[in-house]
Each structure stands twice: as structure tokens, then as C-alpha cells.
Protein backbone atom coordinates (compact mmCIF):
# COMPACT_ATOMS: atom_id res chain seq x y z
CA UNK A 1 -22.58 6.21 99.52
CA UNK A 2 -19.78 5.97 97.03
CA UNK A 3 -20.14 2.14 95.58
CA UNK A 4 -16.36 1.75 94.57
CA UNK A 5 -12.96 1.97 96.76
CA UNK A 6 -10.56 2.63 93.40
CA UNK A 7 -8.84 5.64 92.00
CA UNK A 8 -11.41 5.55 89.18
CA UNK A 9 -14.10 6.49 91.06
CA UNK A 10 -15.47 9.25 88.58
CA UNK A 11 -17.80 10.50 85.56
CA UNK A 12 -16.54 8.34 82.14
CA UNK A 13 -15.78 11.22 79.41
CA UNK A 14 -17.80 12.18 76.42
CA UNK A 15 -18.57 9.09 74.76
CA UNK A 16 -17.26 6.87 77.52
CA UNK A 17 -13.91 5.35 77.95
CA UNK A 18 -11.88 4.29 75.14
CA UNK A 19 -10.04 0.91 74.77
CA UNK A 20 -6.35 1.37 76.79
CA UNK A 21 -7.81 3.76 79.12
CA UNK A 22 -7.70 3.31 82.80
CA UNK A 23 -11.57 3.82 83.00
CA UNK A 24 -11.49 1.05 80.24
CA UNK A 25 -10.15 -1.57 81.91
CA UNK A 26 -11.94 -0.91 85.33
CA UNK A 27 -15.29 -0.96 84.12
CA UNK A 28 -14.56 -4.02 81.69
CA UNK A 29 -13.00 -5.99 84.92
CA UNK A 30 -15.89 -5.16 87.19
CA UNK A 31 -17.96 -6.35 84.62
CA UNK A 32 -16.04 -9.63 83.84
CA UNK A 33 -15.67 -10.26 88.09
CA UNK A 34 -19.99 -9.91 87.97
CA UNK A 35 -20.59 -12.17 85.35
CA UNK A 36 -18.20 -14.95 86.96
CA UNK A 37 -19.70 -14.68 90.31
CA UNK A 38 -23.40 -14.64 88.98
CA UNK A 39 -22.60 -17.75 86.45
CA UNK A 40 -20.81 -19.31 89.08
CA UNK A 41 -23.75 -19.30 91.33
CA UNK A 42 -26.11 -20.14 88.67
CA UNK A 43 -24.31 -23.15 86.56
CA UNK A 44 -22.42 -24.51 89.92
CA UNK A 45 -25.74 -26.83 90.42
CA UNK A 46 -25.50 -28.41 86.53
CA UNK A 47 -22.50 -30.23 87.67
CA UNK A 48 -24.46 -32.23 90.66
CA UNK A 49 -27.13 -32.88 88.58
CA UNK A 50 -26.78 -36.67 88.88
CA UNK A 51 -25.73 -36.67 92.57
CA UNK A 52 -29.56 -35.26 93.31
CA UNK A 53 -31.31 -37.22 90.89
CA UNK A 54 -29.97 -40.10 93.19
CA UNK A 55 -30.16 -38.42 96.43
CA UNK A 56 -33.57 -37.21 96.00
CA UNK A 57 -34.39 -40.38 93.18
CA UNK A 58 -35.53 -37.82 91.12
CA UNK A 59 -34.97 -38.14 86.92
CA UNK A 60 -33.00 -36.34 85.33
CA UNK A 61 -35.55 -34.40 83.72
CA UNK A 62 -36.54 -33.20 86.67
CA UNK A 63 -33.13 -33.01 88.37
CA UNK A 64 -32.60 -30.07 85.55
CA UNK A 65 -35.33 -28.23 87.44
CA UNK A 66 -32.29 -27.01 90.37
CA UNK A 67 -31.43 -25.36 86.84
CA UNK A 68 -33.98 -24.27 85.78
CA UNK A 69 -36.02 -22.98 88.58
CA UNK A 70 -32.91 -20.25 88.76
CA UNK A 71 -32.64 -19.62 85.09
CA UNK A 72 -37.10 -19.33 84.49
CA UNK A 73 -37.11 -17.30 87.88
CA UNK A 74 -34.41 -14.90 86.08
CA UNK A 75 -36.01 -14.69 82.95
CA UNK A 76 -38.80 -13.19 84.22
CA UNK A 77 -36.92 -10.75 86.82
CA UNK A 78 -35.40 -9.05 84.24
CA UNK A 79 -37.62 -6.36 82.86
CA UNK A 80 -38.56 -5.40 86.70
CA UNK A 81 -34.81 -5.13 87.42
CA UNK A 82 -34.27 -2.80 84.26
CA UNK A 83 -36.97 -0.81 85.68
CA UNK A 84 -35.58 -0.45 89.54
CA UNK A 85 -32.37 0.74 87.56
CA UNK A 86 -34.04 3.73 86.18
CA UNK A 87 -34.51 4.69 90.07
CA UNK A 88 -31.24 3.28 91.95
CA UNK A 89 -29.05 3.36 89.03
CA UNK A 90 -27.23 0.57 87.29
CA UNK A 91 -24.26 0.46 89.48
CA UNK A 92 -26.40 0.27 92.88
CA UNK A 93 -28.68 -2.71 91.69
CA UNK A 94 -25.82 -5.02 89.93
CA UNK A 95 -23.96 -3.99 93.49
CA UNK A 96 -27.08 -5.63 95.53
CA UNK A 97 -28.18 -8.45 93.19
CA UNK A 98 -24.82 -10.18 93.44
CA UNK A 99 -24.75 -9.31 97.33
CA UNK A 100 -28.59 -10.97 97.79
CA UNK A 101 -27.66 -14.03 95.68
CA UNK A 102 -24.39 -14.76 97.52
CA UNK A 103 -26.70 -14.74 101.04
CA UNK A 104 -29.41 -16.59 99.47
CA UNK A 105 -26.84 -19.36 98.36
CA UNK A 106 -25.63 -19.29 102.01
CA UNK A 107 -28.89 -21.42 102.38
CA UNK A 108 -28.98 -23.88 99.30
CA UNK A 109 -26.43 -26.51 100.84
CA UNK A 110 -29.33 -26.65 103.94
CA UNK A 111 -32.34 -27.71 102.14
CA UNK A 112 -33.48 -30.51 103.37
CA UNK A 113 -35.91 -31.50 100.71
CA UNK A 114 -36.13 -31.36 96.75
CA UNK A 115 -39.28 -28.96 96.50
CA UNK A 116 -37.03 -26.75 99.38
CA UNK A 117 -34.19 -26.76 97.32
CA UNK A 118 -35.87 -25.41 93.98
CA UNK A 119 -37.79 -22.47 96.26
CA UNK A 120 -34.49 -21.36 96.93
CA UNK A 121 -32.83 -21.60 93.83
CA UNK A 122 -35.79 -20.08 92.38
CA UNK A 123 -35.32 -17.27 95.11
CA UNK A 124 -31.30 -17.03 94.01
CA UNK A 125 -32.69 -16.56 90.23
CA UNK A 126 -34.55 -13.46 91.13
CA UNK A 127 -31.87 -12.07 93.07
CA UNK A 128 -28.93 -12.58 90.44
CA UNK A 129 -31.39 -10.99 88.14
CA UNK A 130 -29.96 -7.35 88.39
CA UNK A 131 -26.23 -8.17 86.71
CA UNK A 132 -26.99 -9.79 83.49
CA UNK A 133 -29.95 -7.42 83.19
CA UNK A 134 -27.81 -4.13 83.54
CA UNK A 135 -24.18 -5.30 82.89
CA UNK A 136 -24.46 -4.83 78.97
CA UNK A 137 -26.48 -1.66 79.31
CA UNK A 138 -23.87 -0.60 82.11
CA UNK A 139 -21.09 -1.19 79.11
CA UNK A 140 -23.07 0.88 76.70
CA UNK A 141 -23.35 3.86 78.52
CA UNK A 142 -19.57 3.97 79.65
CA UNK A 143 -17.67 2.53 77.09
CA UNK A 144 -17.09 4.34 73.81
CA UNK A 145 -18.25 2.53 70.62
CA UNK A 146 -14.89 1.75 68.88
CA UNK A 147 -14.19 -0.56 72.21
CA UNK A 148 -17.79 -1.66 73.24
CA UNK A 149 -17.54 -5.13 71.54
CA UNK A 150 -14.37 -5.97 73.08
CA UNK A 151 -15.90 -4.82 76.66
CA UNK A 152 -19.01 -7.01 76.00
CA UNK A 153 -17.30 -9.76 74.62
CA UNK A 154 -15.21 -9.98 78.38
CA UNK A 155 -18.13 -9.58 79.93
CA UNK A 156 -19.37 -12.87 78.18
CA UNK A 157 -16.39 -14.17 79.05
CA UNK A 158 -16.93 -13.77 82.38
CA UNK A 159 -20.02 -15.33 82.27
CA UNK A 160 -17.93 -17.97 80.48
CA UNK A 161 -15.31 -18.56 83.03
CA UNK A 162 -17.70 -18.09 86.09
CA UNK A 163 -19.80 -21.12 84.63
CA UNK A 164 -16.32 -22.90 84.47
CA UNK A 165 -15.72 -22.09 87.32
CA UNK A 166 -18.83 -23.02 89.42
CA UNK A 167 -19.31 -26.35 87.85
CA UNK A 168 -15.45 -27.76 88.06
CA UNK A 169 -15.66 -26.55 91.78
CA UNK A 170 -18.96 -28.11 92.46
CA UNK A 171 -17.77 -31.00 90.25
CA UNK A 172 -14.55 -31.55 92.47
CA UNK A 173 -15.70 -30.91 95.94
CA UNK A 174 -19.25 -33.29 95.28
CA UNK A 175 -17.07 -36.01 94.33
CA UNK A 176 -15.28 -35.82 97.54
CA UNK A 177 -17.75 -34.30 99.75
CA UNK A 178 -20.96 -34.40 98.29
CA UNK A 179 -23.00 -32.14 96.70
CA UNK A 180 -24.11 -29.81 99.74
CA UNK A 181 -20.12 -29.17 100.12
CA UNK A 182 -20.10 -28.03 96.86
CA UNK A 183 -22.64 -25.55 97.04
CA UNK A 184 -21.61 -24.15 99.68
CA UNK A 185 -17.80 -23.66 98.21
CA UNK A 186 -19.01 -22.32 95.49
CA UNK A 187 -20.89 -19.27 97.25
CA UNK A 188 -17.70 -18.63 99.02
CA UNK A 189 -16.14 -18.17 95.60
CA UNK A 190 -18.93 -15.73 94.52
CA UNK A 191 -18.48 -13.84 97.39
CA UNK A 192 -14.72 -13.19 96.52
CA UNK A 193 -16.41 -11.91 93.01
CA UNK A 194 -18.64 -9.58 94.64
CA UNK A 195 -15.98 -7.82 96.71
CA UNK A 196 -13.56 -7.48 93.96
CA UNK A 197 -16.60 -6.21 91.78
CA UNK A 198 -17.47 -3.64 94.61
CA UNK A 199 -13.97 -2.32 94.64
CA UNK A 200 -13.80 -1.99 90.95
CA UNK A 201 -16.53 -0.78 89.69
CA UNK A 202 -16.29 3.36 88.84
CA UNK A 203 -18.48 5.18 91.34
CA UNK A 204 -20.56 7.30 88.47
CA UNK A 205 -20.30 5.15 85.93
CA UNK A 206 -23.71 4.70 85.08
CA UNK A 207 -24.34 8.86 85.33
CA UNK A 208 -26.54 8.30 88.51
CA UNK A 209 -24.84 5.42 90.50
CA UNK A 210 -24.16 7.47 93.61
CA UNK A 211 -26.72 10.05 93.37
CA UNK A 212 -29.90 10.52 95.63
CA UNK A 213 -33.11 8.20 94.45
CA UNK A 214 -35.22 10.29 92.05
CA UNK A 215 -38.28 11.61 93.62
CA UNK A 216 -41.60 10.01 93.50
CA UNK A 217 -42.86 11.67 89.82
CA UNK A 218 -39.17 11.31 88.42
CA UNK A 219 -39.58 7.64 89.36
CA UNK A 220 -43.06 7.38 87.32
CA UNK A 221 -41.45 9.10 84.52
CA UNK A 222 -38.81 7.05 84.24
CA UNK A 223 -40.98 3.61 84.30
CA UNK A 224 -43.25 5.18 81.07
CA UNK A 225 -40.31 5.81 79.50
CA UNK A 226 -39.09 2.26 79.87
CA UNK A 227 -42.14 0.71 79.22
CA UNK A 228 -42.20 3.08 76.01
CA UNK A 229 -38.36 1.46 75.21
CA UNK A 230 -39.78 -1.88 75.66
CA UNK A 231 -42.72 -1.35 73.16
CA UNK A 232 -40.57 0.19 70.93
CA UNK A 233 -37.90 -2.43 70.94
CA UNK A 234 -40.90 -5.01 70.58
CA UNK A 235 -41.58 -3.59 67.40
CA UNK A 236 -37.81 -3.52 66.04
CA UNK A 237 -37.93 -6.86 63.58
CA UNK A 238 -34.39 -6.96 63.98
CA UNK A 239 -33.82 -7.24 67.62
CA UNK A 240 -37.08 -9.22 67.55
CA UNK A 241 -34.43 -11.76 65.23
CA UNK A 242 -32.29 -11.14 68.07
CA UNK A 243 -34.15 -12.36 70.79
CA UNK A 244 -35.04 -15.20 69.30
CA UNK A 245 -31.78 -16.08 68.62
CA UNK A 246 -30.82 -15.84 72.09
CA UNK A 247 -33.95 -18.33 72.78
CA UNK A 248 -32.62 -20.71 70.43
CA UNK A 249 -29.04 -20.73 70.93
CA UNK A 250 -29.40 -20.94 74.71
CA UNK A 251 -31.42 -23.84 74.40
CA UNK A 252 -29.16 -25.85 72.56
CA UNK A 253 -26.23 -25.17 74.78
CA UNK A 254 -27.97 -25.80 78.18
CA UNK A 255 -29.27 -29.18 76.85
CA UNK A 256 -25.89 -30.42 75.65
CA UNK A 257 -24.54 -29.24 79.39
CA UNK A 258 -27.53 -30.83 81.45
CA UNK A 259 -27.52 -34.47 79.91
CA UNK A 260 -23.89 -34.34 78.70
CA UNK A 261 -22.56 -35.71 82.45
CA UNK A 262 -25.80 -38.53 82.51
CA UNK A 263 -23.72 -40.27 79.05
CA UNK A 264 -20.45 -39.75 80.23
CA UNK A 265 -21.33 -41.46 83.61
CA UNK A 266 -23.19 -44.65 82.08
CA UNK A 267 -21.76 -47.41 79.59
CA UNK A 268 -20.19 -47.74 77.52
CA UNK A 269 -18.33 -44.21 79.01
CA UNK A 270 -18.51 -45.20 83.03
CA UNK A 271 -16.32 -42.13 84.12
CA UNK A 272 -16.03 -41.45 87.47
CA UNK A 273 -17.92 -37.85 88.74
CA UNK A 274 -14.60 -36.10 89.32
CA UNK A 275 -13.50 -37.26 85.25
CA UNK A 276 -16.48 -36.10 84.56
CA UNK A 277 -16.62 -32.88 85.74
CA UNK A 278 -13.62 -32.07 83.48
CA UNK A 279 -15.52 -32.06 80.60
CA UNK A 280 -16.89 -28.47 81.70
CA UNK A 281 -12.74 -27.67 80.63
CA UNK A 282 -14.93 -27.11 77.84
CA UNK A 283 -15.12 -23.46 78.69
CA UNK A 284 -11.88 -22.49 78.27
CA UNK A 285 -11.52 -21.84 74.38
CA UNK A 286 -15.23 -20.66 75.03
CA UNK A 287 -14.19 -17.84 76.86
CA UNK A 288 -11.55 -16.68 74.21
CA UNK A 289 -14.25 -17.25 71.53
CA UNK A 290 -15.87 -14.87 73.73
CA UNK A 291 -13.44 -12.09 73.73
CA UNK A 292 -12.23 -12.70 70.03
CA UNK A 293 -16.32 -12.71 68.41
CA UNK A 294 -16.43 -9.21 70.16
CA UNK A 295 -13.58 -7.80 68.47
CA UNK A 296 -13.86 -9.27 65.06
CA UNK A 297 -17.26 -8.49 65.18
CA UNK A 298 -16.51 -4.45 65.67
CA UNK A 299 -14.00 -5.04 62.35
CA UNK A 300 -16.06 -6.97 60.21
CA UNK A 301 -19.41 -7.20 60.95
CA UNK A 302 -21.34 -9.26 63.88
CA UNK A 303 -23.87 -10.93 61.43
CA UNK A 304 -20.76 -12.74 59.72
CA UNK A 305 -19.72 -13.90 63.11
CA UNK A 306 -23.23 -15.08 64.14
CA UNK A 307 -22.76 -17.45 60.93
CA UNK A 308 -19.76 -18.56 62.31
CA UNK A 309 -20.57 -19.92 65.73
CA UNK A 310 -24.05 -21.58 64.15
CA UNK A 311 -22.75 -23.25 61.44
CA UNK A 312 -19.94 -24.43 63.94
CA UNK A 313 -22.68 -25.04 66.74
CA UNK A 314 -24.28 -27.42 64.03
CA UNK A 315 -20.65 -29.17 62.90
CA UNK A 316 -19.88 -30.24 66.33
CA UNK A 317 -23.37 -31.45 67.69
CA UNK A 318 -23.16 -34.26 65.03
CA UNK A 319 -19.37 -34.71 65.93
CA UNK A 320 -20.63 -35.64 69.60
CA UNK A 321 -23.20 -38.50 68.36
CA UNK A 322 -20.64 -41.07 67.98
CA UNK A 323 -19.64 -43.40 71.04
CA UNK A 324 -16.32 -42.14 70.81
CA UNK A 325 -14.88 -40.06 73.51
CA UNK A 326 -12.40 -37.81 71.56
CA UNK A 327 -15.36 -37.23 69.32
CA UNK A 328 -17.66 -35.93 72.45
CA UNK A 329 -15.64 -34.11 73.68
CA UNK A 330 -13.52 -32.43 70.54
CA UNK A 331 -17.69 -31.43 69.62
CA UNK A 332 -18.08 -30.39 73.14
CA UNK A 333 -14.87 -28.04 72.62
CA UNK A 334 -16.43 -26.85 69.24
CA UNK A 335 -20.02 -26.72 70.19
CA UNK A 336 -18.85 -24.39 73.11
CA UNK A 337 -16.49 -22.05 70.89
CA UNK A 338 -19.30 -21.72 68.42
CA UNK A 339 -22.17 -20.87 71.09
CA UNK A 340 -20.44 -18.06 72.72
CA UNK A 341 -19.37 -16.52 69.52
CA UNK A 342 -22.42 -16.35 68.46
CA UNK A 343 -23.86 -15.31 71.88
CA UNK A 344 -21.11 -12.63 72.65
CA UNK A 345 -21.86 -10.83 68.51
CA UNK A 346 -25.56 -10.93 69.20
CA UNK A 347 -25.86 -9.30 72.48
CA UNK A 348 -23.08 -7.16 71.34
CA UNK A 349 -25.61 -6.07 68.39
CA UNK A 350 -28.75 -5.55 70.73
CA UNK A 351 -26.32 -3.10 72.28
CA UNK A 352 -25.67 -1.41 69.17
CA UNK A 353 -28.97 -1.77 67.82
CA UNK A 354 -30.45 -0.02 71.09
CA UNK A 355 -29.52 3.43 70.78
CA UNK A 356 -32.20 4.24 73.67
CA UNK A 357 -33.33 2.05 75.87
CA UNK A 358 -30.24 0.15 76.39
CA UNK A 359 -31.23 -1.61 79.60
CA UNK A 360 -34.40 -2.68 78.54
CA UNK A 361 -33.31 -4.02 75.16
CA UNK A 362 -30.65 -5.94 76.99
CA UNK A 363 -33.32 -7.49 79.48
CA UNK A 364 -35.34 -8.51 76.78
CA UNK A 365 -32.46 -10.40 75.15
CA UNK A 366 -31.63 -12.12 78.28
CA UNK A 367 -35.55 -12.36 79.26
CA UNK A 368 -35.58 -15.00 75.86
CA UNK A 369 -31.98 -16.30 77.07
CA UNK A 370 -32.98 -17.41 80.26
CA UNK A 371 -36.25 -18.38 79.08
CA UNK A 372 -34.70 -20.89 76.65
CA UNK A 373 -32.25 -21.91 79.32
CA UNK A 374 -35.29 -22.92 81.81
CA UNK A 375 -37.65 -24.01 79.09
CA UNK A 376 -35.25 -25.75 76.50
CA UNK A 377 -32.71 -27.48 79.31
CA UNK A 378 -36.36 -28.84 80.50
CA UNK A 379 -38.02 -30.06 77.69
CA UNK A 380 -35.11 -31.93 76.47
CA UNK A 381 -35.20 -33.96 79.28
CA UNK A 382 -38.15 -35.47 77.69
CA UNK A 383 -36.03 -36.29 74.59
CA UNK A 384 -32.73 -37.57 76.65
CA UNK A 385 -35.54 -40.20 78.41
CA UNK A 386 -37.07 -41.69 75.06
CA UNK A 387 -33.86 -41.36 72.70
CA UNK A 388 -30.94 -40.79 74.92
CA UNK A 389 -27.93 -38.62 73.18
CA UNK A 390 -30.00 -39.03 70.02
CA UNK A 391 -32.91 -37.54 71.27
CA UNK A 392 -30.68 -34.49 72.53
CA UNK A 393 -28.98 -34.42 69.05
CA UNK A 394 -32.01 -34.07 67.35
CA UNK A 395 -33.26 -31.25 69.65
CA UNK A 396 -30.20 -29.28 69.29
CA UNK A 397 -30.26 -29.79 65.88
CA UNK A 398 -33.40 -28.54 65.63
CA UNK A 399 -32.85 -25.58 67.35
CA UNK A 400 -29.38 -25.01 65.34
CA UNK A 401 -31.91 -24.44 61.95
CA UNK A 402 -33.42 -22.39 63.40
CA UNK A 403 -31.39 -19.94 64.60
CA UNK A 404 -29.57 -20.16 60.91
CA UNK A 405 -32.88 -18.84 60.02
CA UNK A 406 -33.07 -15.60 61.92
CA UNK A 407 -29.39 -15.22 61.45
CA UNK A 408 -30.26 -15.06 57.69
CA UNK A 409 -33.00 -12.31 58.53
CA UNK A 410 -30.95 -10.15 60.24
CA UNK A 411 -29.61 -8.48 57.01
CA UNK A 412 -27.98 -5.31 56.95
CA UNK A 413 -30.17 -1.79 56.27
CA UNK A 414 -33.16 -3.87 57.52
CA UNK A 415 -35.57 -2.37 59.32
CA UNK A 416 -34.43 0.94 59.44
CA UNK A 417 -31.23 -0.03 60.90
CA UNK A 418 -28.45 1.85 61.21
CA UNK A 419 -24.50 1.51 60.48
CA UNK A 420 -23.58 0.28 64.01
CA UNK A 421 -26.63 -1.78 64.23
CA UNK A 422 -26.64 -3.04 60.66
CA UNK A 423 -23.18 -4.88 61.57
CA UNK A 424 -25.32 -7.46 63.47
């Protein structure tokens, strides 16, 4: 059954569809309306984290686990969900993952208990799996190369503005309402996401969208060949540099989010939860970052705009340590700018990088993205409870360094790279 209700509903041309096109802009917005449905779902509960770290007197620490469960849960759904591609096709999957985890958070404003609540955020995790697994590959088979950065970089920045989205929403309608309100508001939003997304999305974009599931032996065939991809891609030192990057970064940037509201809400801040909430504002200039790495990175090179959003990541993490609110939050603005930049040119070059295996190179970026998001926005809880916002400082300064040091070995000609990929 045809997956898409447009006028666009047809094969992309050789090479896919260039910027301007009509194709272009379709795929691009389907793309964007995924991310900000997915992100809304996901990030929506980082807003209440306070609100159930007093309703269930839980710490905060372990408040970050309503993240986390969703974020370690997708992080490990990702390689399988590359793989059911292969069989359904791109298009069908992304299509169904956004449908299952708009149901699933249906249920999340219900749960009566803590432990309840993280089964079925860790259920929502596996089902929003299939669109952040697929939607970069999905880009790189349809769009030509002269526009792919600026189709990526709007995808990120509609991760950007869906994570905007879900937490001012949740941040609004908790403070008036509580926090099982704003759950549930927030999966009405997604759902507006997902139908838009259904309507956009071009029927055979992905080559096999709306054709029959393969047969039985096609289906084994195509999982060697991933797994194949996978090894291969394993082996590649420079998206091996870009994975960990993505581990890194997105540990810094989840921490400063998770424990960012628990400051602001104590002395010597004392904002109210609604006050607070606006901080996530925040996301704004990130999205343009967003949109802006991906092109500049397509004219002068990605690794130059990697440096960019770390050393600005690193600038603005220090500006936040002072007690000062315009300092916390001009830092916040910066740290956010920086980290999508950087995010939006590296998953730009895994793209690039991955001539084959496009889906599976993607998964594995976003296998170590998520994995840093559940593991990193954890651990630092440990830091936030013996330091407070010098503790997280520290950790994210740590983790800064470190990504500076595989930005520094992703050099160009490395590794057998090639000119698209070199541009990392």
C-alpha cells in the first residue's frame, strides 16, 4: 500500500533529488516532521525530571533514568532496525516506528509506579528506534550529493526543534497540570508529526518502500550483507573517530540538559518550573546551527566545522559555571549552537563516508549517540550529587577533550578516504 498521499509519490532521479526540486523539499520535510515527533517523544520527559524525583522521591540521578531507559533501549534497537529495513524498506519502518511510539506514549501518563513508568519508556525507546536509524540513510539514497548536507542538517534540525518542542510543552502543561498532563499533550503533538510525515513522505523513495517483502532467501541475503557493512564499517578508523565522537558529544549535551533545571530551581536561582522550562528556548539558534553546519560543511569542509562547535562546546561550558544567570544561560545558548554543529557535520560525514552500507553506518553512529545519551546523562548524576554544577562542568569538560581529540584524527586522505568523505 502506497505510504504517501502527495503528488510526489514517485522514483527520485539518477542521483536523487537536487536542492530546489519538488522531490527535494518533500523528502527533506518528511524527514524534519520525523525527527520532531520522535525527539518530541523522547526529550518531552527531561523537562519533568524534578516533578518525578519528588513525586516518586526518587534522586535525580535516578530520575534521569525516564531518560535514559528510552535513549539505552534505542541504542541498542538500532542495528536490528537497519536490518528489518533491508526487508520492509526504509520508508515502511520509519512509517511504523513513529506510529508504535505515539501508541506506546498513549500509556506513559498511566503508570502508576516508577519501575512501570521506565518499562514503558524503555518500550517507547525501542519503538522510536526505526527513524533516527533510517532517516539519514533514507537522505542518502534520495538526495543528490551537492544538497545532502543541507537535507541532513534539517533533519537535525528537526530533531532540534522536536526536543524544543517536547520539553517547553511538557515544561508548560506540568507546571499547570502536572506531569502526567504533559505527557500525554505531548503524544498528541507527535501524533500530528506522524500524519504530516505519512502524507509527505515520497512513496518509492527508498527504491523498495512500496514493493512486496523480499522472499525468504532475499531476506537472508540481505542480513549477510548488512552484517558484512557493519564489519566493514567497524574497521573504517575514520568513522570509528566518528562514532566516538557522537559518544562524546552526546554525553556532554544530555548532562548539561538533565541537571541544568535541578540549579535553576534551587538557590541562589529559585525559578519557578514554568521559568524554568524556558531555558530549553535554548534550541532555537540550535536548530539554525543545525541547518547552517550542513551547508557550510558541503562548501568548506565538515572537519573544520566539527572544530567549530567543540571548541565552542568547551567556551560556553565554563561560561555556565558562574552563579550568574545571563552567564548560564548565554553558555546554554552557545553550548547548544556548538553541539549541533558539530553533531549535524559529523553524521553528515558518516553519510558521506558510507558509500555502502548507509543504514548501517548511520545506526552505528546513533547506536554510540544514544549510548552516550543513556550512559553519560546517567553517570553524571553521580557527579551533580557530590559536586553539584561543578561536578557536571568537569564531566563535560572532560568529555569536550576528548572529542577535540578524535576531531584532530579525523584528517583528510586518512584511511583510505575519499574526497566526499575526506571533508569530515
Amino acid at each position: 500500500m502506497p505510504l504517501a498521499r502527495g503528488p510526489a509519490a514517485a522514483e527520485p532521479p539518477p542521483g536523487g533529488y537536487r536542492r530546489g526540486s519538488a522531490g527535494y523539499r518533500r523528502a527533506s520535510a518528511a524527514a524534519f516532521l520525523a525527527g520532531a515527533g520522535t525527539f518530541a517523544l523522547l526529550y518531552g520527559a527531561q523537562a519533568v525530571l524534578p516533578l518525578l524525583s519528588d513525586d516518586f522521591v526518587v534522586s535525580a540521578a535516578t530520575a534521569s533514568l525516564a531518560l535514559s531507559a528510552a535513549t539505552g533501549t534505542i541504542a541498542v534497537s538500532l542495528l536490528p532496525m537497519s536490518s528489518v529495513s533491508s526487508r520492509w524498506g526504509t520508508s515502511r519502518v520509519m512509517t511504523v516506528s513513529l506510529a508504535a511510539a505515539t501508541l506506546v506514549a498513549v500509556l506513559v501518563p498511566l503508570a502508576p509506579s516508577f519501575p512501570v513508568l521506565l518499562a514503558l519508556r524503555a518500550a517507547q525507546g525501542v519503538a522510536m528506534a526505526g527513524v533516527p536509524a533510517l532517516a539519514i540513510a533514507y537522505l542518502g539514497r534520495t538526495i543528490h550529493p551537492s544538497g545532502l548536507g543541507g537535507a541532513v542538517g534539517l533533519f537535525v534540525a528537526g530533531n532540534t526543534m522536536g526536543g524544543l518542542s517536547g520539553r517547553l510543552i511538557s515544561a508548560a502543561v506540568a507546571d499547570l497540570l502536572g506531569w502526567r498532563a504533559a505527557f500525554a499533550v505531548v503524544a498528541v503533538f507527535a501524533t500530528g508529526c506522524l500524519a504530516a510525515f505519512w502524507w509527505l513522505l515520497p512513496t518509492r523513495a527508498d527504491g523498495d518502500a512500496a514493493a512486496p517483502m523480499r522472499t525468504a532467501t532475499a531476506a537472508r541475503g540481505a542480513d549477510a550483507t548488512a552484517v558484512q557493512h557493519v564489519i566493514a564499517h567497524l574497521r573504517d578508523p575514520v568513522l570509528l573517530r566518528l562514532f566516538g565522537l557522537s559518544f562524546v558529544l552526546m554525553s556532554a549535551f544530555v548532562t548539561v540538559y538533565n541537571y541544568l533545571p535541578y540549579r535553576l530551581l534551587a538557590a541562589p536561582f529559585t525559578l519557578s518550573a514554568a521559568v524554568v522550562g524556558l531555558v530549553f528556548l535554548a534550541y532555537v539558534p540550535g536548530s539554525i546551527s543545525a541547518g547552517v553546519a550542513g551547508r557550510v560543511g558541503d562548501r568548506v569542509g565538515r572537519r573544520a566545522v566539527l572544530w567549530a562547535g567543540v571548541l565552542l562546546a568547551q567556551i560556553a561550558i565554563l561560561l555556565t559555571w558562574p552563579d550568574v544567570l545571563a552567564c548560564v544561560v548565554a553558555g546554554l545558548v552557545l553550548f547548544t549552537v556548538g553541539f549541533f554543529g558539530a553533531h549535524a557535520s559529523a553524521s553528515t560525514a558518516v553519510s558521506a563516508r558510507a558509500v555502502r552500507g548507509r543504514a548501517q553506518a548511520s545506526a552505528l553512529y546513533l547506536t554510540a549517540y544514544y549510548a552516550g545519551s543513556s550512559l553519560g546523562g546517567s553517570l553524571s548524576g553521580l557527579a551533580f550529587a557530590a559536586a553539584g554544577w561543578t561536578g557536571i562542568v568537569a564531566f563535560v569538560t572532560c568529555a569536550v577533550l576528548l572529542a577535540a581529540a578524535l576531531v584532530h584524527g579525523v584528517r583528510p586522505g586518512r584511511g583510505g578516504a575519499g574526497p566526499s568523505a575526506t571533508r569530515a
